[in-house]
Protein backbone atom coordinates (compact mmCIF):
# COMPACT_ATOMS: atom_id res chain seq x y z
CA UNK A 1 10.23 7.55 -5.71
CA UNK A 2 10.61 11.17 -7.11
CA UNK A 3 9.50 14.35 -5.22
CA UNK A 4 6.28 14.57 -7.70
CA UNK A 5 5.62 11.40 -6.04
CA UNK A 6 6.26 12.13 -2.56
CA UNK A 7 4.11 15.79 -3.37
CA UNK A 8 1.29 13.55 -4.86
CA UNK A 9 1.56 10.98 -2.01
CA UNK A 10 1.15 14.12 1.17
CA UNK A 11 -1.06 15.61 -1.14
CA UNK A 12 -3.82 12.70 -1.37
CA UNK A 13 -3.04 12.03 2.72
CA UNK A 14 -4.15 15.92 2.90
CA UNK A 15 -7.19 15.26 0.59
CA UNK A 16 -8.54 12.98 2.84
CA UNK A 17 -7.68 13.92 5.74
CA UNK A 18 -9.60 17.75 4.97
CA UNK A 19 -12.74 16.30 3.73
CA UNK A 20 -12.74 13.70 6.97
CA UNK A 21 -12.37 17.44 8.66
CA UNK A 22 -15.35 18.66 7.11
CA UNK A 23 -17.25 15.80 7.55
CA UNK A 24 -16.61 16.34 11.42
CA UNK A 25 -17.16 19.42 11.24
CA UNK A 26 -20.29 19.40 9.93
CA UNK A 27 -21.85 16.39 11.69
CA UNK A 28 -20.55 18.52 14.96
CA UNK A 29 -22.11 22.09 13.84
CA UNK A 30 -25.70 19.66 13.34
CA UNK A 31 -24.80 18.40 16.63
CA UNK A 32 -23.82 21.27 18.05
CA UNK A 33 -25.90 24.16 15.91
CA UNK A 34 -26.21 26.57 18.66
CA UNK A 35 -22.58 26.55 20.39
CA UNK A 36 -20.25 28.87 18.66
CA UNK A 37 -17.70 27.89 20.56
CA UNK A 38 -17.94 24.15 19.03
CA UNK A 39 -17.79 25.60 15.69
CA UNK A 40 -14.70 27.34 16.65
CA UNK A 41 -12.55 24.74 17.82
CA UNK A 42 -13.69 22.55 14.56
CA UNK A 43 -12.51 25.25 12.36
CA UNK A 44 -9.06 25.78 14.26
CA UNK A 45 -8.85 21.87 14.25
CA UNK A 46 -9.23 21.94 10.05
CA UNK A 47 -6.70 24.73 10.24
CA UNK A 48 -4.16 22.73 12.39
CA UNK A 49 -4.89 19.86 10.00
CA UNK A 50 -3.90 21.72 6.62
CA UNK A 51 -0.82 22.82 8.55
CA UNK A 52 -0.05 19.37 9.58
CA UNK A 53 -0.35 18.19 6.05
CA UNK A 54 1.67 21.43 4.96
CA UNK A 55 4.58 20.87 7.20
CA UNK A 56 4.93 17.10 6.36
CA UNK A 57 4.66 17.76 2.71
CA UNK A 58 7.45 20.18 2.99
CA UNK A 59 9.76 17.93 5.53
CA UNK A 60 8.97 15.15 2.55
CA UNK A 61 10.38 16.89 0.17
CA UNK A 62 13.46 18.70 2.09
CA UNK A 63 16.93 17.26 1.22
CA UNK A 64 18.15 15.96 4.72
CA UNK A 65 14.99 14.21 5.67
CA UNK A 66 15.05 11.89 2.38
CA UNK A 67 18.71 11.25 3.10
CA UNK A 68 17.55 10.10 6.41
CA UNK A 69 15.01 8.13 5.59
CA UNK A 70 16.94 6.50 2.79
CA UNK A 71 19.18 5.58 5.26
CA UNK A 72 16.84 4.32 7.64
CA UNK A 73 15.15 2.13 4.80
CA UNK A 74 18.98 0.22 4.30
CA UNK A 75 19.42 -0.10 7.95
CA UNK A 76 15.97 -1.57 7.44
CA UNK A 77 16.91 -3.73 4.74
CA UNK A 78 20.18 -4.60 6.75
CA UNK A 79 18.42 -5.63 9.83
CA UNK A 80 15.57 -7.92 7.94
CA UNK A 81 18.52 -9.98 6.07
CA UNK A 82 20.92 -9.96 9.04
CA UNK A 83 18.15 -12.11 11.00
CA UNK A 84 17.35 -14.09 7.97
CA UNK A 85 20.75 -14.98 7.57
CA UNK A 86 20.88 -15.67 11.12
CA UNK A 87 17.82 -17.62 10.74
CA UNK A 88 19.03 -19.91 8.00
CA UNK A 89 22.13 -20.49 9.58
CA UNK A 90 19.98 -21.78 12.49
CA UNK A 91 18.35 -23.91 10.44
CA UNK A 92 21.11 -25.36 8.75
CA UNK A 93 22.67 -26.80 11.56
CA UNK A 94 19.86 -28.41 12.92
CA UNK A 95 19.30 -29.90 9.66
């Protein structure tokens, strides 16, 4: 997986998750079309959203956290076929 990829990935996961905002937010200011305080704490919860989106994008993409999460992924990978060989081996000599 590149960085374009990892950008595109955060970048769809932000996509949706501003237009669910705004689809809160306006069922809420219907709901709600007379409290300004409401309306206020919907648009500093879309705010906190795109900065959500913003920071994981950015932690994606940084250097150390793909190294660490390549490295979790083979840990991953060791774990699943340590048990599996474990597994088989179990099998094997009940067989």
């Amino acid at each position: 997986m590149t960085q374009t990829d990892v950008r595109m990935a955060w970048g769809k996961v932000g996509d949706r998750l501003s237009s669910l905002g705004l689809k809160l937010k306006l069922h809420a200011e219907q709901e709600f079309a007379d409290d300004d305080e409401v309306t206020g704490a919907l648009d500093r919860l879309a705010e906190a959203i795109d900065d959500a989106v913003d920071m994981l994008t950015n932690a994606a993409t940084d250097e150390a956290v793909q190294a660490r999460r390549c490295g979790a992924g083979r840990h991953f990978i060791d774990a699943v076929a340590t048990t599996v060989n474990q597994a088989t081996s179990q099998l094997r000599s009940k067989a």
